[in-house]
Protein backbone atom coordinates (compact mmCIF):
# COMPACT_ATOMS: atom_id res chain seq x y z
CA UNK A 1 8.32 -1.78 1.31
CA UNK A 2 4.65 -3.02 2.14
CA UNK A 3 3.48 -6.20 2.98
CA UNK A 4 1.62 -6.71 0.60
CA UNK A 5 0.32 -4.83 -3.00
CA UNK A 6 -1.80 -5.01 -5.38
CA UNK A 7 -1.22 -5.88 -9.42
CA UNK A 8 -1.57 -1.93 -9.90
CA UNK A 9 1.36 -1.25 -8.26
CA UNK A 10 3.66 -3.25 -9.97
CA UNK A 11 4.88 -1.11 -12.50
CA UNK A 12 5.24 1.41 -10.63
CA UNK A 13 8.04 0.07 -8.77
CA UNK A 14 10.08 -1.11 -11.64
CA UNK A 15 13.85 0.19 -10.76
CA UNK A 16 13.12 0.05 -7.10
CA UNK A 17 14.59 -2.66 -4.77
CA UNK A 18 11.45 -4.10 -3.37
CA UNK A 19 13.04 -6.49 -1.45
CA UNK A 20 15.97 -7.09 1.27
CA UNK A 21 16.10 -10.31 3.43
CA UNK A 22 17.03 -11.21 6.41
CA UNK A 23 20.64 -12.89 7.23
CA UNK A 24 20.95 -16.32 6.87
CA UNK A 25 23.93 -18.14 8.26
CA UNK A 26 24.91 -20.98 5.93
CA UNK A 27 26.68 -23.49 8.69
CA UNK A 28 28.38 -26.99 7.97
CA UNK A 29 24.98 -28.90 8.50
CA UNK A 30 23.38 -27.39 5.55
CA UNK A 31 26.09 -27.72 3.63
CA UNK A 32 26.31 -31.44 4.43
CA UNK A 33 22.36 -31.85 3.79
CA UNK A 34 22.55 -29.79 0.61
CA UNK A 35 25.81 -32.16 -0.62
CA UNK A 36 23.29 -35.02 0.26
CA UNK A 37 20.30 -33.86 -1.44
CA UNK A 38 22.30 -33.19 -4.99
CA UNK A 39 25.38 -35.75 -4.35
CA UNK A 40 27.81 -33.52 -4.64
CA UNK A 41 30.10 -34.12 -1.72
CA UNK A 42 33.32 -32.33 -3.24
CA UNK A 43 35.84 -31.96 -0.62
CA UNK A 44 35.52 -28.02 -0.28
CA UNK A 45 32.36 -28.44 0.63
CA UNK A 46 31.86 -31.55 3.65
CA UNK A 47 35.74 -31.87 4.66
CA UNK A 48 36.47 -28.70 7.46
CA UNK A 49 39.92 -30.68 7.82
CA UNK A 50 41.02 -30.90 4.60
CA UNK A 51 39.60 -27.76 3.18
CA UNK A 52 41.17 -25.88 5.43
CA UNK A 53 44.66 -27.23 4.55
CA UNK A 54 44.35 -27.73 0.93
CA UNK A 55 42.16 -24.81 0.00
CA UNK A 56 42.65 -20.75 0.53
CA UNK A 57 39.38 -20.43 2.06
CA UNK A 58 40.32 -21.65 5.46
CA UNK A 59 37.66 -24.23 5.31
CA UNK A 60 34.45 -25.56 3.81
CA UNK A 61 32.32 -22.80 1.53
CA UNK A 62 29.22 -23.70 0.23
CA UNK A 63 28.04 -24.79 -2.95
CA UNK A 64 27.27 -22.39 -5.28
CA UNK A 65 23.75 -23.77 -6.15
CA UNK A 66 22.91 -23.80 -2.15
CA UNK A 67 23.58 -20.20 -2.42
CA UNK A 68 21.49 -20.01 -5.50
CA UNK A 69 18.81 -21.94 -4.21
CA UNK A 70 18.43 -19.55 -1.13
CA UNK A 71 17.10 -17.27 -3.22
CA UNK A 72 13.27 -18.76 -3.02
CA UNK A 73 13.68 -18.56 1.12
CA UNK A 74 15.04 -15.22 0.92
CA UNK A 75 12.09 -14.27 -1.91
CA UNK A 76 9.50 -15.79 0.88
CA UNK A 77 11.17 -13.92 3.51
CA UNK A 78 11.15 -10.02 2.00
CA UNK A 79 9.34 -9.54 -1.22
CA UNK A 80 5.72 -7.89 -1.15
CA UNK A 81 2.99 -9.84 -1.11
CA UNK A 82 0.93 -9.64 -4.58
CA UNK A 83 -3.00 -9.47 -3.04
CA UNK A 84 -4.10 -11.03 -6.39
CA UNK A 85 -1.77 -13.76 -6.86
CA UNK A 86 -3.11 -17.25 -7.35
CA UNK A 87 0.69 -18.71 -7.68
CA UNK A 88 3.68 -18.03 -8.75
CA UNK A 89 6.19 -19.55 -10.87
CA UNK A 90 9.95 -19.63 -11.38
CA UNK A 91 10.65 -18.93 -14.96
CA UNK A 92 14.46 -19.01 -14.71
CA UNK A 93 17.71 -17.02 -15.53
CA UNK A 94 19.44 -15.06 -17.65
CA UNK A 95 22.29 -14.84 -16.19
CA UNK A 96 24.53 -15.86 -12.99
CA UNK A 97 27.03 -15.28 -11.63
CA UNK A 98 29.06 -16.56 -8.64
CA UNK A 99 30.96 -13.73 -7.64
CA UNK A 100 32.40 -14.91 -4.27
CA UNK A 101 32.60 -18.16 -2.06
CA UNK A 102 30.45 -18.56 0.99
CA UNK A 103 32.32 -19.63 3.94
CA UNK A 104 30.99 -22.15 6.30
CA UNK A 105 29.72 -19.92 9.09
CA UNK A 106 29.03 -16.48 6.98
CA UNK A 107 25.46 -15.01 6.67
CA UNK A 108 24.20 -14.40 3.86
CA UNK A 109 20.91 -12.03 2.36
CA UNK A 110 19.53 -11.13 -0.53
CA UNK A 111 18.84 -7.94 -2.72
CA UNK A 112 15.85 -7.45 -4.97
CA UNK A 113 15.85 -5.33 -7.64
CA UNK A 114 12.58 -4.89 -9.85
CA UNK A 115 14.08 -4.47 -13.17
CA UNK A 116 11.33 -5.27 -15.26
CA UNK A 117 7.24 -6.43 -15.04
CA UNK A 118 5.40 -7.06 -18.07
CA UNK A 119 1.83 -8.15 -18.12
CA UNK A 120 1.00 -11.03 -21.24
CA UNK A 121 -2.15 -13.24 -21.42
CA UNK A 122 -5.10 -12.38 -19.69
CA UNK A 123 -3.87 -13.86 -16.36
CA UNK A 124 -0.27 -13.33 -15.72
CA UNK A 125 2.93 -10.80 -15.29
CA UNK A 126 6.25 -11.44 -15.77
CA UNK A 127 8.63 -9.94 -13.24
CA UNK A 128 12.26 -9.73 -13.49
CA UNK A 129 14.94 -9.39 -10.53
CA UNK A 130 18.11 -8.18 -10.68
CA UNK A 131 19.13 -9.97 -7.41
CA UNK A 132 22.62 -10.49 -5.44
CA UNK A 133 23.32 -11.97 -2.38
CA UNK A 134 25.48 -10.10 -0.19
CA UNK A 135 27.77 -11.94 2.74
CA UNK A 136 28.28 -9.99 5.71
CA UNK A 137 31.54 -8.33 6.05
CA UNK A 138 32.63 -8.80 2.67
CA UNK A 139 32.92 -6.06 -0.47
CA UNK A 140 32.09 -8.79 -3.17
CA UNK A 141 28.60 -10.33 -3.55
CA UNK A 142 28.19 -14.60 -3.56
CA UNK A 143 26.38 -14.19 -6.85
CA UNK A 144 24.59 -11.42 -9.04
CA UNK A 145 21.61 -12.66 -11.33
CA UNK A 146 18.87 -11.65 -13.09
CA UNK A 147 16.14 -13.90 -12.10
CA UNK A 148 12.43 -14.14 -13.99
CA UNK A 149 9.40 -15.26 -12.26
CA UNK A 150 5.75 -15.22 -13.31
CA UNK A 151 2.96 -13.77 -11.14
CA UNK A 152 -0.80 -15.93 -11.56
CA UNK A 153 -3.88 -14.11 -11.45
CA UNK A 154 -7.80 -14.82 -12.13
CA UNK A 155 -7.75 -12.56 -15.57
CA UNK A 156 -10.63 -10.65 -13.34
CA UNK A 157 -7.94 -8.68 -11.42
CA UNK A 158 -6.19 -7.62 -14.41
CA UNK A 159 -5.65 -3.86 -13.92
CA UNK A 160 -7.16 -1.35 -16.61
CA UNK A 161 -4.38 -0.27 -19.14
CA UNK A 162 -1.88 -2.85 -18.78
């Protein structure tokens, strides 16, 4: 996939995955800062010891929303550049799914599926992602989701026909 493309291009590549990230390993101190950040400190999560005697997973896994929120980093890291963009915008989900704990320890990246792009206003296309996060080694993705994100442009840049 390019760098970068222009508005033009966009639907165009509805279908495609545009997008595959790099591996990020989701350790014990991001778990720990994550549990801080949102005050959830759940045992499964910031207790190695007791996880790993109470729990099947062998130890800590990671919270489902730090898996979820990886998804921006991992958007950053292998999506195209949009030449036109003035900002962009998380619009939400539709759905999501946690398929599959992370393990402490276990890399993670992300899939990005362009499943639909629709331009409205003068000044703006929505795009929607069917994304999953795959962990290495493993048949079963963390989560599936369909994300939807909004692309800003001056309404200059707006492509003929669309």
């Amino acid at each position: 996939m390019p760098v970068e493309i222009s508005l033009s291009e966009i639907p165009g590549l509805v279908g495609e995955e545009i997008g595959l990230s790099s591996w990020i390993t989701v350790d014990q101190t991001m778990i720990d800062a994550f549990a801080g950040a949102t005050n959830d400190h759940q045992f499964i999560h910031v207790d190695p010891v007791r996880a790993a005697a109470e729990t099947s997973f062998g130890g800590t896994i990671a919270h489902g929303f730090l898996t979820l929120s990886l998804l921006s980093a991992m958007n950053y890291d292998c999506l195209p550049k949009i030449r036109e963009q003035t900002m962009g915008i998380n619009y939400g989900f539709d759905k999501i799914r946690f398929m599959s704990p992370v393990r402490c320890g276990k890399r993670i990246r992300g899939h990005f599926v362009l499943s639909d792009a629709r331009f409205r206003g003068a000044g703006m296309v929505m795009t929607t992602y069917d994304v999953s996060i795959e962990i290495e080694g493993e048949k079963k993705p963390a989560l599936t989701a369909t994300w939807i994100t909004i692309v800003q442009f001056d309404p200059k840049d707006r492509p003929e026909g669309v």
